[in-house]
C-alpha atoms as a PDB file:
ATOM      1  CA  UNK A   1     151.372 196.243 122.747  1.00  0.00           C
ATOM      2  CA  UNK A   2     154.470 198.057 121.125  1.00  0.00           C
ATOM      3  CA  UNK A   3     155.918 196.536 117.755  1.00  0.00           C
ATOM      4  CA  UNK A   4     159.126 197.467 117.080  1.00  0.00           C
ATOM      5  CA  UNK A   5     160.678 197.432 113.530  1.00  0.00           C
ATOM      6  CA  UNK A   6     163.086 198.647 111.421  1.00  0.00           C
ATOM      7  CA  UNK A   7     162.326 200.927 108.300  1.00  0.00           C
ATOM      8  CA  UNK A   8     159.913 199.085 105.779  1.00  0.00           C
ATOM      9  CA  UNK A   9     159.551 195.589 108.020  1.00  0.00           C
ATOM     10  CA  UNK A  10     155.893 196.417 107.422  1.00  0.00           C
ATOM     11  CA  UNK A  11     154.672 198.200 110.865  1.00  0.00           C
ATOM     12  CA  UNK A  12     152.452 200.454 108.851  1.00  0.00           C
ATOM     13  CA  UNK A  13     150.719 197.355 106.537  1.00  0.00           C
ATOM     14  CA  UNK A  14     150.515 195.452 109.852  1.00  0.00           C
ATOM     15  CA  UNK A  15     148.618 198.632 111.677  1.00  0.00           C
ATOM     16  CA  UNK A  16     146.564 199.231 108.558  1.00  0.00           C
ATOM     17  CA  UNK A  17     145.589 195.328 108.385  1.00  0.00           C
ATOM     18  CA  UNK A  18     144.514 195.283 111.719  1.00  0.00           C
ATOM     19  CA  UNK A  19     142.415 198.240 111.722  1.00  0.00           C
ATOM     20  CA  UNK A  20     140.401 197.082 108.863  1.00  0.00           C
ATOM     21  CA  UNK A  21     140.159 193.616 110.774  1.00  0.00           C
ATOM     22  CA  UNK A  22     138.675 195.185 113.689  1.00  0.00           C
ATOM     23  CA  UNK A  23     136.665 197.376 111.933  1.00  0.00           C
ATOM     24  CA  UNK A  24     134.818 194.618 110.423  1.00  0.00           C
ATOM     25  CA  UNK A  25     133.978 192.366 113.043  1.00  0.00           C
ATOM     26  CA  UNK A  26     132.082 194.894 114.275  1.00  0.00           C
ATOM     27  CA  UNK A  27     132.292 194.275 117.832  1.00  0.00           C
ATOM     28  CA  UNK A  28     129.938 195.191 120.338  1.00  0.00           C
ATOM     29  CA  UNK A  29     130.175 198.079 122.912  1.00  0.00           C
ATOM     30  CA  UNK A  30     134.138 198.694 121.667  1.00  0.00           C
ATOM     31  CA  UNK A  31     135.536 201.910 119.788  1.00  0.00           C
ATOM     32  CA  UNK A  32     138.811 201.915 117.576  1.00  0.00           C
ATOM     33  CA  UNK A  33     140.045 205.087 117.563  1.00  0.00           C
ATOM     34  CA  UNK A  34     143.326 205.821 115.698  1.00  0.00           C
ATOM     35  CA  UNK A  35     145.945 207.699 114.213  1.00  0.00           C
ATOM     36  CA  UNK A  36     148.708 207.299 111.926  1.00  0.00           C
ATOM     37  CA  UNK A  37     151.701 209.525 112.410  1.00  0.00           C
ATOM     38  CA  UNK A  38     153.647 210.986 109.512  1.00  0.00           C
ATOM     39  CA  UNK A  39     156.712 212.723 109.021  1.00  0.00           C
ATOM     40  CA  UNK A  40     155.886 213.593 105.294  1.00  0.00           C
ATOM     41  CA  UNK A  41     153.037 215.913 106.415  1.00  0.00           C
ATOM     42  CA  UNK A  42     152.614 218.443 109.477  1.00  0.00           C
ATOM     43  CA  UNK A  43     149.244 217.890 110.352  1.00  0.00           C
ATOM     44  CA  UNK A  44     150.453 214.153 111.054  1.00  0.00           C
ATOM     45  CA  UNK A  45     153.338 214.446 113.092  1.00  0.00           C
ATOM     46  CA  UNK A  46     152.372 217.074 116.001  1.00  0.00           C
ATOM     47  CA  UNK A  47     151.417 215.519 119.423  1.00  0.00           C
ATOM     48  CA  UNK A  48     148.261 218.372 119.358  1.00  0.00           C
ATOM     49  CA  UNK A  49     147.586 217.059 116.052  1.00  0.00           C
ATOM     50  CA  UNK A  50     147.220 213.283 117.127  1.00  0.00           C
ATOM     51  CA  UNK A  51     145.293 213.746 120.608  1.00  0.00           C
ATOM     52  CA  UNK A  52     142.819 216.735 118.479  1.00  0.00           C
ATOM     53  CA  UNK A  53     142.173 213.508 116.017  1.00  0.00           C
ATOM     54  CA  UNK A  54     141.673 210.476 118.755  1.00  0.00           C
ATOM     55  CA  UNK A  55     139.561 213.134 121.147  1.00  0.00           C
ATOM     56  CA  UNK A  56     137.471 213.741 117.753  1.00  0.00           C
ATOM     57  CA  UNK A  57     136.842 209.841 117.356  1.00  0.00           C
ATOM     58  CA  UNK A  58     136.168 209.170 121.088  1.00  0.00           C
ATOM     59  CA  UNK A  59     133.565 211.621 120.893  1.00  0.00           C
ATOM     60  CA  UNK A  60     131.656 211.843 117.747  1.00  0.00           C
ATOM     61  CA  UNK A  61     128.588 210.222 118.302  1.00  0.00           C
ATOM     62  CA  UNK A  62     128.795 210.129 122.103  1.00  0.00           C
ATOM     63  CA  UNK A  63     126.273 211.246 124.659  1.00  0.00           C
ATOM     64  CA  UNK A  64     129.229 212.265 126.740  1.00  0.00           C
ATOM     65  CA  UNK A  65     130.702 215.190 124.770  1.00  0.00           C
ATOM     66  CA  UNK A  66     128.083 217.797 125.809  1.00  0.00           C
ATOM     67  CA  UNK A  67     129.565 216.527 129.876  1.00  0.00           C
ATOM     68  CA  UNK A  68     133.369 216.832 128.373  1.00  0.00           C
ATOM     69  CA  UNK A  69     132.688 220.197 126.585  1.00  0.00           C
ATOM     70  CA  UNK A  70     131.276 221.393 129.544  1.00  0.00           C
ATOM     71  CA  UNK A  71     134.455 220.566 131.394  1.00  0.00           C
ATOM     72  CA  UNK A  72     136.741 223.093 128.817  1.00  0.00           C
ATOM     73  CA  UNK A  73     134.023 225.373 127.609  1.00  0.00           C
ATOM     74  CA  UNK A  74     135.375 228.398 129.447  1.00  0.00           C
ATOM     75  CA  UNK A  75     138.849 227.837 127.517  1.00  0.00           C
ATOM     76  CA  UNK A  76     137.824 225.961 124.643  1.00  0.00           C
ATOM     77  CA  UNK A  77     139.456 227.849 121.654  1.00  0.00           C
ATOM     78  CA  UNK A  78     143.129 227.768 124.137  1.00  0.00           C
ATOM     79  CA  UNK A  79     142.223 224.495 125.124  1.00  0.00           C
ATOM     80  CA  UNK A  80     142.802 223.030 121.443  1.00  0.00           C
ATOM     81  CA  UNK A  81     146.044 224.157 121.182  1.00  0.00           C
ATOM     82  CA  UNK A  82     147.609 223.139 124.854  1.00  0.00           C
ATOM     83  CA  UNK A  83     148.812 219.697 124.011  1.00  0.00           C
ATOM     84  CA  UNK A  84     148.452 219.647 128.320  1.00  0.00           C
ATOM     85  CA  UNK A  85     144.331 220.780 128.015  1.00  0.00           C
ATOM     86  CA  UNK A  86     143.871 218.380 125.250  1.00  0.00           C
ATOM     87  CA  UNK A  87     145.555 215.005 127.195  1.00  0.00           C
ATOM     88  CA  UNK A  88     143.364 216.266 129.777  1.00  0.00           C
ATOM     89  CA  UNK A  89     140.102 215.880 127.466  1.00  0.00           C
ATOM     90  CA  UNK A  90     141.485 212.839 126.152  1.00  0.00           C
ATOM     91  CA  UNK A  91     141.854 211.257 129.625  1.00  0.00           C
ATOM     92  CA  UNK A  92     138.472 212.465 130.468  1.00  0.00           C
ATOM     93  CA  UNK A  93     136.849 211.238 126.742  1.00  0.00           C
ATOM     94  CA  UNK A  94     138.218 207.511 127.799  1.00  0.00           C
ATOM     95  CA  UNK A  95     137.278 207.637 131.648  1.00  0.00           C
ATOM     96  CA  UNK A  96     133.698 208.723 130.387  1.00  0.00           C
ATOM     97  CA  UNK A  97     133.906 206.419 127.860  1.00  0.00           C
ATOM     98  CA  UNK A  98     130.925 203.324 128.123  1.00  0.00           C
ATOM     99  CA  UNK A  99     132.392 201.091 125.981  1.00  0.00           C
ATOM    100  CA  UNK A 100     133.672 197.957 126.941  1.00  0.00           C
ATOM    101  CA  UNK A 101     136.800 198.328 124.989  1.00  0.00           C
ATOM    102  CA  UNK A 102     138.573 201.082 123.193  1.00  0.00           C
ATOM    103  CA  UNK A 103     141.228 199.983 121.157  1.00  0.00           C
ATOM    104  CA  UNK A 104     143.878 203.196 120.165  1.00  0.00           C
ATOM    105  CA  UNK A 105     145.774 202.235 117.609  1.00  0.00           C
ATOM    106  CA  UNK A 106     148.755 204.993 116.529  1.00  0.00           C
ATOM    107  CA  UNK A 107     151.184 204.262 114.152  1.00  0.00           C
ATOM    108  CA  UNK A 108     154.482 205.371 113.362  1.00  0.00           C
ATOM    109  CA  UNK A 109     155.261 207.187 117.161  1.00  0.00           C
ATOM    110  CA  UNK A 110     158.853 207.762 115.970  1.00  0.00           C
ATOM    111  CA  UNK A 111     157.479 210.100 113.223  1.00  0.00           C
ATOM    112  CA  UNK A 112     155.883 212.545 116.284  1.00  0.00           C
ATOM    113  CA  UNK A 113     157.823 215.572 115.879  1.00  0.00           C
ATOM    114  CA  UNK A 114     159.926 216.382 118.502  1.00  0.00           C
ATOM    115  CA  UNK A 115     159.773 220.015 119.810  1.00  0.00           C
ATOM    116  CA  UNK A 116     163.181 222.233 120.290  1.00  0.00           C
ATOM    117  CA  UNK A 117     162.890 220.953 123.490  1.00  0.00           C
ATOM    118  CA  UNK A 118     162.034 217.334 123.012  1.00  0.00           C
ATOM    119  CA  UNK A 119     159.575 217.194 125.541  1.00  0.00           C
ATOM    120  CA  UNK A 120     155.928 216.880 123.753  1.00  0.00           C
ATOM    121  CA  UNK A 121     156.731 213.352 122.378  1.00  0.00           C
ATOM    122  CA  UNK A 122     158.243 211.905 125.971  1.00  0.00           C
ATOM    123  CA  UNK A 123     154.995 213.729 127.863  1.00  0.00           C
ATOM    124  CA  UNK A 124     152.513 211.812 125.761  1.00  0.00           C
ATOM    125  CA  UNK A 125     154.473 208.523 125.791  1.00  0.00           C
ATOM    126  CA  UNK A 126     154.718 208.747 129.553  1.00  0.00           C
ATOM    127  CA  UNK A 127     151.055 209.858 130.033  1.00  0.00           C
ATOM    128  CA  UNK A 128     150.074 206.465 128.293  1.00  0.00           C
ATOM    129  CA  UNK A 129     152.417 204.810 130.396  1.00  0.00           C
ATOM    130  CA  UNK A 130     150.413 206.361 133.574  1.00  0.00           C
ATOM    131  CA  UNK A 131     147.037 205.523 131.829  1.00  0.00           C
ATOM    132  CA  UNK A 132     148.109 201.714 131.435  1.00  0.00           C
ATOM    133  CA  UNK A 133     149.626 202.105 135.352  1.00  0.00           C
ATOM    134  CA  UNK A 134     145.843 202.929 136.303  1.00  0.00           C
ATOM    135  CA  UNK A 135     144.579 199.902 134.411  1.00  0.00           C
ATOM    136  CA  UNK A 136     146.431 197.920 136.808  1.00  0.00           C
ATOM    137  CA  UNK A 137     145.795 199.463 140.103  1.00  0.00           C
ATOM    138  CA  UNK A 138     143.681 197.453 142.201  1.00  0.00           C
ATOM    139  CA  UNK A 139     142.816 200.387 144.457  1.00  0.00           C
ATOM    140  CA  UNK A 140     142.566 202.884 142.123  1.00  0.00           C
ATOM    141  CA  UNK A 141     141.231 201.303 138.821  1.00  0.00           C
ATOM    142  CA  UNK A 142     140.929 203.512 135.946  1.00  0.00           C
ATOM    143  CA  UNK A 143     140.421 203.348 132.539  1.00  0.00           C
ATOM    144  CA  UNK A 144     139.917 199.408 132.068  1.00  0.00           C
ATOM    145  CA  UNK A 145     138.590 199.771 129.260  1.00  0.00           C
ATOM    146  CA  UNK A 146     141.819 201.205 126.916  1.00  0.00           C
ATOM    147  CA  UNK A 147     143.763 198.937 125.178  1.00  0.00           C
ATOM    148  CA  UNK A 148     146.877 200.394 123.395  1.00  0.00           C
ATOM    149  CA  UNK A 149     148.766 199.489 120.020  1.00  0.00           C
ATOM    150  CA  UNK A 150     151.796 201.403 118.674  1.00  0.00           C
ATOM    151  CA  UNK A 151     154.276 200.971 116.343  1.00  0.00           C
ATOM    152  CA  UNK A 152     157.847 202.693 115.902  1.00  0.00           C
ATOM    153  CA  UNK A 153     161.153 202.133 115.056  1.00  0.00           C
ATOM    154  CA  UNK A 154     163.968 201.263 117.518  1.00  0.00           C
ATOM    155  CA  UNK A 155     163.979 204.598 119.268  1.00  0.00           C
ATOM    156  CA  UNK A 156     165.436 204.471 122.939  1.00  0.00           C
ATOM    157  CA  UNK A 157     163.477 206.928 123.744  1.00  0.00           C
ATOM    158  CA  UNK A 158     160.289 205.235 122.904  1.00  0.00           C
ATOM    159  CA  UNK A 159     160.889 201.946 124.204  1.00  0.00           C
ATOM    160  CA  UNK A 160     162.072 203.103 127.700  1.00  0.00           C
ATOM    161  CA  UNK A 161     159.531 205.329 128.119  1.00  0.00           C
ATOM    162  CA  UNK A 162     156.950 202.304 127.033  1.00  0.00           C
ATOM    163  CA  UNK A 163     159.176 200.248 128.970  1.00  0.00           C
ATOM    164  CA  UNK A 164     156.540 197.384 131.062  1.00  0.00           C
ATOM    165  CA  UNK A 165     154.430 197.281 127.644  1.00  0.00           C
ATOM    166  CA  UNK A 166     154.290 193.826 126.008  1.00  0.00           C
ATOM    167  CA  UNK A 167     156.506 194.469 123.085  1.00  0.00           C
ATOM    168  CA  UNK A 168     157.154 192.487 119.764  1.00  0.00           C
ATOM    169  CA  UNK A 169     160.031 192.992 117.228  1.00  0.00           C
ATOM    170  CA  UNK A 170     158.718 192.869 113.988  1.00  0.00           C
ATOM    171  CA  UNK A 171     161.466 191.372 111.572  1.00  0.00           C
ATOM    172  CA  UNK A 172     160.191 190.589 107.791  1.00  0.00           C
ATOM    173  CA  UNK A 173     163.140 188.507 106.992  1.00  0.00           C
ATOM    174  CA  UNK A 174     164.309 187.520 110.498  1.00  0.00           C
ATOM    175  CA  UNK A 175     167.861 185.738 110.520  1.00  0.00           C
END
Protein backbone atom coordinates (compact mmCIF):
# COMPACT_ATOMS: atom_id res chain seq x y z
CA UNK A 1 0.00 0.00 0.00
CA UNK A 2 1.39 3.57 -0.93
CA UNK A 3 -0.51 6.71 0.57
CA UNK A 4 0.06 9.62 -1.13
CA UNK A 5 -0.39 13.14 0.42
CA UNK A 6 0.43 16.46 0.32
CA UNK A 7 2.53 18.29 3.11
CA UNK A 8 0.74 18.02 6.61
CA UNK A 9 -2.53 15.82 5.25
CA UNK A 10 -1.41 13.66 8.17
CA UNK A 11 0.74 10.66 6.45
CA UNK A 12 3.03 10.68 9.42
CA UNK A 13 -0.06 10.61 12.32
CA UNK A 14 -1.68 7.99 10.05
CA UNK A 15 1.80 5.76 9.97
CA UNK A 16 2.35 6.45 13.65
CA UNK A 17 -1.44 5.39 14.47
CA UNK A 18 -1.14 2.35 12.76
CA UNK A 19 2.00 1.17 14.16
CA UNK A 20 0.82 1.50 17.63
CA UNK A 21 -2.45 -0.38 16.43
CA UNK A 22 -0.54 -3.24 15.28
CA UNK A 23 1.70 -3.26 17.92
CA UNK A 24 -0.98 -3.91 20.31
CA UNK A 25 -2.94 -6.56 18.97
CA UNK A 26 -0.16 -8.47 19.34
CA UNK A 27 -0.53 -10.79 16.59
CA UNK A 28 0.79 -14.09 16.35
CA UNK A 29 3.83 -15.31 14.27
CA UNK A 30 3.98 -11.51 12.48
CA UNK A 31 6.90 -8.84 12.88
CA UNK A 32 6.43 -4.96 12.28
CA UNK A 33 9.46 -3.67 11.42
CA UNK A 34 9.74 0.06 10.55
CA UNK A 35 11.24 3.20 9.85
CA UNK A 36 10.41 6.70 9.65
CA UNK A 37 12.38 8.82 7.24
CA UNK A 38 13.42 12.37 8.03
CA UNK A 39 14.82 15.14 6.29
CA UNK A 40 15.48 17.16 9.58
CA UNK A 41 18.14 14.61 10.67
CA UNK A 42 20.92 12.54 8.69
CA UNK A 43 20.76 9.43 10.35
CA UNK A 44 16.99 9.39 9.04
CA UNK A 45 17.16 10.14 5.58
CA UNK A 46 20.08 7.79 4.08
CA UNK A 47 18.88 4.60 2.24
CA UNK A 48 22.01 2.69 4.40
CA UNK A 49 20.52 4.27 7.30
CA UNK A 50 16.88 2.83 6.79
CA UNK A 51 17.79 -0.87 5.55
CA UNK A 52 20.83 -0.87 8.76
CA UNK A 53 17.50 -0.07 11.04
CA UNK A 54 14.74 -2.65 9.39
CA UNK A 55 17.76 -5.48 9.05
CA UNK A 56 18.30 -4.63 12.96
CA UNK A 57 14.46 -5.29 13.71
CA UNK A 58 14.14 -8.38 11.44
CA UNK A 59 16.80 -9.85 13.33
CA UNK A 60 16.97 -9.09 16.93
CA UNK A 61 15.69 -11.89 18.62
CA UNK A 62 15.86 -14.32 15.70
CA UNK A 63 17.40 -17.74 15.53
CA UNK A 64 18.29 -16.88 11.98
CA UNK A 65 20.91 -14.12 12.40
CA UNK A 66 23.82 -16.42 13.39
CA UNK A 67 22.73 -18.24 9.41
CA UNK A 68 22.56 -14.42 7.93
CA UNK A 69 25.83 -13.30 9.67
CA UNK A 70 27.37 -16.18 8.45
CA UNK A 71 26.39 -15.22 4.94
CA UNK A 72 28.49 -11.51 5.25
CA UNK A 73 30.92 -12.40 7.97
CA UNK A 74 33.93 -12.29 5.67
CA UNK A 75 32.90 -8.53 4.73
CA UNK A 76 30.92 -7.56 7.55
CA UNK A 77 32.42 -4.13 8.62
CA UNK A 78 32.18 -3.14 4.30
CA UNK A 79 29.09 -4.86 4.23
CA UNK A 80 27.30 -2.13 6.54
CA UNK A 81 28.09 0.54 4.52
CA UNK A 82 27.21 -0.92 0.77
CA UNK A 83 23.62 0.11 0.60
CA UNK A 84 23.93 -3.07 -2.31
CA UNK A 85 25.42 -5.73 0.70
CA UNK A 86 22.87 -4.48 3.07
CA UNK A 87 19.51 -4.98 0.53
CA UNK A 88 21.16 -8.16 0.11
CA UNK A 89 20.91 -9.02 4.03
CA UNK A 90 17.66 -7.49 4.08
CA UNK A 91 16.32 -9.76 1.29
CA UNK A 92 17.90 -12.65 2.96
CA UNK A 93 16.56 -11.46 6.81
CA UNK A 94 12.81 -11.63 5.14
CA UNK A 95 13.31 -14.89 2.95
CA UNK A 96 14.63 -16.52 6.30
CA UNK A 97 12.13 -14.93 8.03
CA UNK A 98 9.36 -17.65 9.89
CA UNK A 99 6.85 -15.41 10.49
CA UNK A 100 3.69 -15.50 8.94
CA UNK A 101 3.61 -11.86 8.24
CA UNK A 102 6.04 -9.03 8.33
CA UNK A 103 4.55 -5.85 8.03
CA UNK A 104 7.41 -2.87 6.93
CA UNK A 105 6.09 0.12 7.52
CA UNK A 106 8.46 3.35 6.26
CA UNK A 107 7.33 6.63 6.36
CA UNK A 108 8.06 9.70 4.69
CA UNK A 109 10.08 7.92 1.36
CA UNK A 110 10.22 11.41 -0.22
CA UNK A 111 12.46 12.54 2.71
CA UNK A 112 15.27 9.61 1.53
CA UNK A 113 18.06 11.66 0.48
CA UNK A 114 18.87 11.51 -2.88
CA UNK A 115 22.59 10.96 -3.77
CA UNK A 116 24.50 13.38 -6.46
CA UNK A 117 23.50 10.85 -8.59
CA UNK A 118 19.95 10.11 -7.63
CA UNK A 119 20.24 6.60 -7.81
CA UNK A 120 20.13 5.12 -4.02
CA UNK A 121 16.45 6.21 -3.52
CA UNK A 122 15.14 4.70 -7.17
CA UNK A 123 17.40 1.28 -6.37
CA UNK A 124 15.58 0.67 -3.12
CA UNK A 125 12.13 1.68 -4.45
CA UNK A 126 12.61 -0.66 -7.38
CA UNK A 127 14.09 -3.51 -5.25
CA UNK A 128 10.69 -3.46 -3.28
CA UNK A 129 8.98 -3.38 -6.40
CA UNK A 130 10.95 -6.79 -7.38
CA UNK A 131 10.31 -8.17 -3.80
CA UNK A 132 6.39 -7.58 -4.20
CA UNK A 133 6.93 -9.08 -8.11
CA UNK A 134 8.18 -12.38 -6.24
CA UNK A 135 5.15 -12.38 -3.97
CA UNK A 136 3.19 -12.89 -6.97
CA UNK A 137 5.03 -15.40 -8.97
CA UNK A 138 3.39 -18.59 -9.05
CA UNK A 139 6.56 -20.39 -10.14
CA UNK A 140 8.88 -18.70 -8.28
CA UNK A 141 7.19 -17.63 -4.94
CA UNK A 142 9.19 -15.64 -2.65
CA UNK A 143 8.82 -13.73 0.20
CA UNK A 144 4.92 -14.25 0.92
CA UNK A 145 5.20 -13.27 3.88
CA UNK A 146 6.14 -9.17 3.39
CA UNK A 147 3.58 -6.85 3.36
CA UNK A 148 4.59 -3.21 2.54
CA UNK A 149 3.26 0.34 3.74
CA UNK A 150 4.78 3.68 2.65
CA UNK A 151 3.94 7.01 2.68
CA UNK A 152 5.28 10.11 0.56
CA UNK A 153 4.35 13.02 -1.06
CA UNK A 154 3.40 13.30 -4.77
CA UNK A 155 6.84 12.53 -6.09
CA UNK A 156 6.86 11.09 -9.77
CA UNK A 157 9.54 9.42 -9.05
CA UNK A 158 8.10 7.46 -6.26
CA UNK A 159 4.87 6.62 -7.59
CA UNK A 160 6.17 5.26 -10.97
CA UNK A 161 8.66 3.40 -9.57
CA UNK A 162 5.81 1.89 -6.99
CA UNK A 163 3.71 1.95 -9.90
CA UNK A 164 1.27 -1.72 -9.62
CA UNK A 165 1.11 -0.96 -5.68
CA UNK A 166 -2.43 -0.37 -4.35
CA UNK A 167 -2.22 3.29 -3.72
CA UNK A 168 -4.50 5.77 -1.71
CA UNK A 169 -4.46 9.64 -1.81
CA UNK A 170 -4.70 10.86 1.46
CA UNK A 171 -6.63 14.31 1.38
CA UNK A 172 -7.57 15.84 5.02
CA UNK A 173 -9.97 18.27 3.62
CA UNK A 174 -10.80 16.64 0.27
CA UNK A 175 -12.90 18.99 -2.15
Amino acid sequence: LLIIGAPGQGKTVLSKFLLQHMKKKKLKNVMIIYFFCSDRDDSFKTVNSLLRSLITQLLCGSAQIRKILKLYEKDLAKSMDSNDALWEMFQASIKKSRHKAVYCLIDGLDELEKHSDGKERTKLLLGFKELFAAQTDPIRPQCSALKFLGTSRQIPEIVNKLQGLTRFDLKAKPE
